[in-house]
N, C-alpha and C. Protein backbone atom coordinates (compact mmCIF):
# COMPACT_ATOMS: atom_id res chain seq x y z
N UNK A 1 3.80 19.20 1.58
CA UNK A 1 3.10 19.10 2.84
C UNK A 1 3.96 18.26 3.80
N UNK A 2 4.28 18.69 4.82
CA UNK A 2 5.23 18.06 6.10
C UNK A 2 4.00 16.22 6.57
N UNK A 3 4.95 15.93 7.14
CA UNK A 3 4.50 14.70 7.40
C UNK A 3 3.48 14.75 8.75
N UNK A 4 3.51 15.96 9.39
CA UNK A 4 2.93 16.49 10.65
C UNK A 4 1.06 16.70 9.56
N UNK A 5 1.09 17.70 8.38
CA UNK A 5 0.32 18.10 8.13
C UNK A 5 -0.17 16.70 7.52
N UNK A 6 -0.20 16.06 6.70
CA UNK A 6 -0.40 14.80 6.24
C UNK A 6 -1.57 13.90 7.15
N UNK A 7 -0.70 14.10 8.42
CA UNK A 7 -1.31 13.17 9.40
C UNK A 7 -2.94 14.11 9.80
N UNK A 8 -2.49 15.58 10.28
CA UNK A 8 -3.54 15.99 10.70
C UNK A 8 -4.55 16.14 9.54
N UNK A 9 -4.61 16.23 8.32
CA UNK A 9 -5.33 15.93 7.26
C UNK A 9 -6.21 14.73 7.31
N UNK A 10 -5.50 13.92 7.59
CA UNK A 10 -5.86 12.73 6.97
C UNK A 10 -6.88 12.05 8.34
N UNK A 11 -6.43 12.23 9.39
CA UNK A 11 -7.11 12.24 11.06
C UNK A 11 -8.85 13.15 10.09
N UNK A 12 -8.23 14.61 10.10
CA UNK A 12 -9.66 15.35 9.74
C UNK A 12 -10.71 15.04 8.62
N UNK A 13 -10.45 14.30 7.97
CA UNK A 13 -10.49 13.67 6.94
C UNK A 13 -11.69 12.35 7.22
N UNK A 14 -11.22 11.87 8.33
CA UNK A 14 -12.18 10.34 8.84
C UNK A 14 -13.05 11.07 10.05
N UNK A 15 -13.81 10.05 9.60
CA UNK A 15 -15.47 10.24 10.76
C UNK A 15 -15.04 10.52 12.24
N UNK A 16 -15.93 11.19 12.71
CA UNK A 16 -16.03 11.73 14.18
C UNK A 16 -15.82 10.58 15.03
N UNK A 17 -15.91 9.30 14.76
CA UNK A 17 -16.60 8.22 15.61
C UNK A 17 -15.47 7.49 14.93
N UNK A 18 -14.33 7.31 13.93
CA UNK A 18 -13.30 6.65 14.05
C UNK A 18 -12.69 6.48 14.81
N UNK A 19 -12.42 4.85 15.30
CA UNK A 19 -12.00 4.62 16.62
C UNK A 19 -10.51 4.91 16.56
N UNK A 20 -9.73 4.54 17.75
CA UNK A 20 -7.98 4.50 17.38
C UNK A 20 -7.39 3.54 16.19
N UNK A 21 -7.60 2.64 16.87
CA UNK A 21 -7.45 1.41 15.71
C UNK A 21 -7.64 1.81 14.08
N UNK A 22 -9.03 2.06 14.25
CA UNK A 22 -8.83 2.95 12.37
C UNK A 22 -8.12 3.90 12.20
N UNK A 23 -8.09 4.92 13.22
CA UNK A 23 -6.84 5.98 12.49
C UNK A 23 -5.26 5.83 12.73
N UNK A 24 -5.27 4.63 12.79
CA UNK A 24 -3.61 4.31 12.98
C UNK A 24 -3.49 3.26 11.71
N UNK A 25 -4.68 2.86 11.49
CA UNK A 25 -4.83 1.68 10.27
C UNK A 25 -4.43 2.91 8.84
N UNK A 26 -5.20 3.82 9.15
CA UNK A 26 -4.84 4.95 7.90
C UNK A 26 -3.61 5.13 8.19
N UNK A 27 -3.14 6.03 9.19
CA UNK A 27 -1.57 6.56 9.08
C UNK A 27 -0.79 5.44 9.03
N UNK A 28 -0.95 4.01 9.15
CA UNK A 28 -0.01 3.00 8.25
C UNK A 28 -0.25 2.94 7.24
N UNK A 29 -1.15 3.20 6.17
CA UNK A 29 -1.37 2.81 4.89
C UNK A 29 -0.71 4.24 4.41
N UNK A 30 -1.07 5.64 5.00
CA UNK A 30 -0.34 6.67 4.36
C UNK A 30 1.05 6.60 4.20
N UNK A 31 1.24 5.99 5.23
CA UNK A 31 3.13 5.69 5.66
C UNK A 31 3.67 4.52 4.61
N UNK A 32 3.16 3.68 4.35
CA UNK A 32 3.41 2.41 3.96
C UNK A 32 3.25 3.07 2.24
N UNK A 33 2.42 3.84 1.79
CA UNK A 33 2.32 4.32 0.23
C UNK A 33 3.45 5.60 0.23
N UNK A 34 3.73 6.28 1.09
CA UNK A 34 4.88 7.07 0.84
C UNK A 34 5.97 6.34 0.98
N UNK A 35 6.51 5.55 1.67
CA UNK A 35 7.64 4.92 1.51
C UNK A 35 7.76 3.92 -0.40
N UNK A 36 6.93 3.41 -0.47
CA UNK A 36 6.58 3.17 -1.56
C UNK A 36 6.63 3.73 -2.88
N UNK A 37 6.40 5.20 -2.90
CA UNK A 37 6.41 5.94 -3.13
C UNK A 37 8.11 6.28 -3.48
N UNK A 38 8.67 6.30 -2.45
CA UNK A 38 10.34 6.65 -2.70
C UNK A 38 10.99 5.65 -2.78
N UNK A 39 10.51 4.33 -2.76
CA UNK A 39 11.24 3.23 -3.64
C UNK A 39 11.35 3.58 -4.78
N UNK A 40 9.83 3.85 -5.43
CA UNK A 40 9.76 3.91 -6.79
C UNK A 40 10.22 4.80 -7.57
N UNK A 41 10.59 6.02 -6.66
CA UNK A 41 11.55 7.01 -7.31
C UNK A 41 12.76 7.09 -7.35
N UNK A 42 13.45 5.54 -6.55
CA UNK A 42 15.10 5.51 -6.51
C UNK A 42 15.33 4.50 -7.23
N UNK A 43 13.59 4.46 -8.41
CA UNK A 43 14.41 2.55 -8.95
C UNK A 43 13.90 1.87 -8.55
N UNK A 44 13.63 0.86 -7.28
CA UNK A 44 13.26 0.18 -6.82
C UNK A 44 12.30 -0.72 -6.65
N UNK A 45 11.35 -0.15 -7.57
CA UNK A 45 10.36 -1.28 -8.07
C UNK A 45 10.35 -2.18 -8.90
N UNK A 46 9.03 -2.77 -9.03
CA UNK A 46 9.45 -4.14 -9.53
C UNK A 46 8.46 -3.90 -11.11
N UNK A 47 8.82 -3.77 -12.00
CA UNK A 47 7.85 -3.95 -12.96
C UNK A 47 6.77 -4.07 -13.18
N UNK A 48 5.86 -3.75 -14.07
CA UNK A 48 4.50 -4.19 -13.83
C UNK A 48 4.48 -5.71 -14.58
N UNK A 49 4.86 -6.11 -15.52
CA UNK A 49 5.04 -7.05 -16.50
C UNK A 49 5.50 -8.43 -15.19
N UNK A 50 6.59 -7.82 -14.52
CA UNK A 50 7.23 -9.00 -13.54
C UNK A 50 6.23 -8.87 -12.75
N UNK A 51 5.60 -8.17 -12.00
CA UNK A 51 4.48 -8.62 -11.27
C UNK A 51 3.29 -9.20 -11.56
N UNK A 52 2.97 -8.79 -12.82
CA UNK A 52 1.78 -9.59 -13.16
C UNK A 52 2.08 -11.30 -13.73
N UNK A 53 3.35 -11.71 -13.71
CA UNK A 53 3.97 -13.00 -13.98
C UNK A 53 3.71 -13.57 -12.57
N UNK A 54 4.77 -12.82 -11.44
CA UNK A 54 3.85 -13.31 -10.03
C UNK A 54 2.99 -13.92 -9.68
N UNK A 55 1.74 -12.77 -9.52
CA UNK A 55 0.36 -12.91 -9.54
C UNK A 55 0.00 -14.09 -10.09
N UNK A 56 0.23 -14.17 -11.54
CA UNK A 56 0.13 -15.67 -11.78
C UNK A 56 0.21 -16.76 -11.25
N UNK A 57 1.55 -16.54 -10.86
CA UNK A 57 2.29 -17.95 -10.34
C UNK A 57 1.99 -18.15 -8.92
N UNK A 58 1.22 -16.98 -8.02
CA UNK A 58 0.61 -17.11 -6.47
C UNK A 58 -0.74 -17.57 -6.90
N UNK A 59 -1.16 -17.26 -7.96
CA UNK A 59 -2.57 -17.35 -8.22
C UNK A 59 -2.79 -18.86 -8.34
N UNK A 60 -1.87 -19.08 -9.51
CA UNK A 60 -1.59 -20.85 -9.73
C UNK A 60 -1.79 -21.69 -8.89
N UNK A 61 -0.76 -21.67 -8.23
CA UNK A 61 -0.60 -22.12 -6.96
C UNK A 61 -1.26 -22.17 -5.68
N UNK A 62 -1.73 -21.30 -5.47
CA UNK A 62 -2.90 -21.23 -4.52
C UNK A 62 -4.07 -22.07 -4.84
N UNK A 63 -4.56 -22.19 -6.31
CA UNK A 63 -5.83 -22.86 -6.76
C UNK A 63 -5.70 -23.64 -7.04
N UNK A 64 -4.42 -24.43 -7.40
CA UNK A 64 -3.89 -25.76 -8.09
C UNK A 64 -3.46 -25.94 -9.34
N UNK A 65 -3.74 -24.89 -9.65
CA UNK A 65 -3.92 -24.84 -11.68
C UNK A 65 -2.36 -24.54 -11.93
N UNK A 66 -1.75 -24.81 -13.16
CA UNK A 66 -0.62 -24.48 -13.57
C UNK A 66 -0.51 -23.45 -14.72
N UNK A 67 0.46 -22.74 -14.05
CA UNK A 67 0.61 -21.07 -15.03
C UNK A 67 0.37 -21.75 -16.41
N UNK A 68 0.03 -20.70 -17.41
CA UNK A 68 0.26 -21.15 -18.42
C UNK A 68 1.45 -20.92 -19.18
C-alpha cells in the first residue's frame, strides 16, 4: 500500500468529527511506527532484554528505588 493510500485509510478510518489536530496526531504515529518499522529491519533496534534493563533503571530512578 503507497504511503498516499495509508494516509487516506487511516483519515477514513477516524470519526466524522475528528478534528485536524487528531488526524495529524494519527499520521504521526503511522509515520513514526513505519519508520520504526525499517529500523528494525536494517538491525537497528535495541533488544528487548536491553530495554527492559532500561525501563528499570528510568523506573528506578524516577521513584527513588535502586535497580535491583
Amino acid at each position: 500500500m503507497s504511503d498516499r493510500e495509508v494516509i487516506i485509510e487511516a483519515v477514513r478510518k477516524m470519526p466524522a468529527n475528528a478534528s485536524a489536530a487528531e488526524i495529524l496526531n494519527e499520521l504521526a504515529l503511522l509515520e513514526s511506527v513505519k519508520m520504526g518499522l525499517a529500523q528494525s529491519e536494517r538491525g537497528e533496534g535495541v533488544p528487548h532484554e536491553q530495554v527492559v534493563k532500561l525501563l528499570d533503571k528510568w523506573i528506578s530512578k524516577s521513584s527513588g528505588r535502586h535497580a535491583a
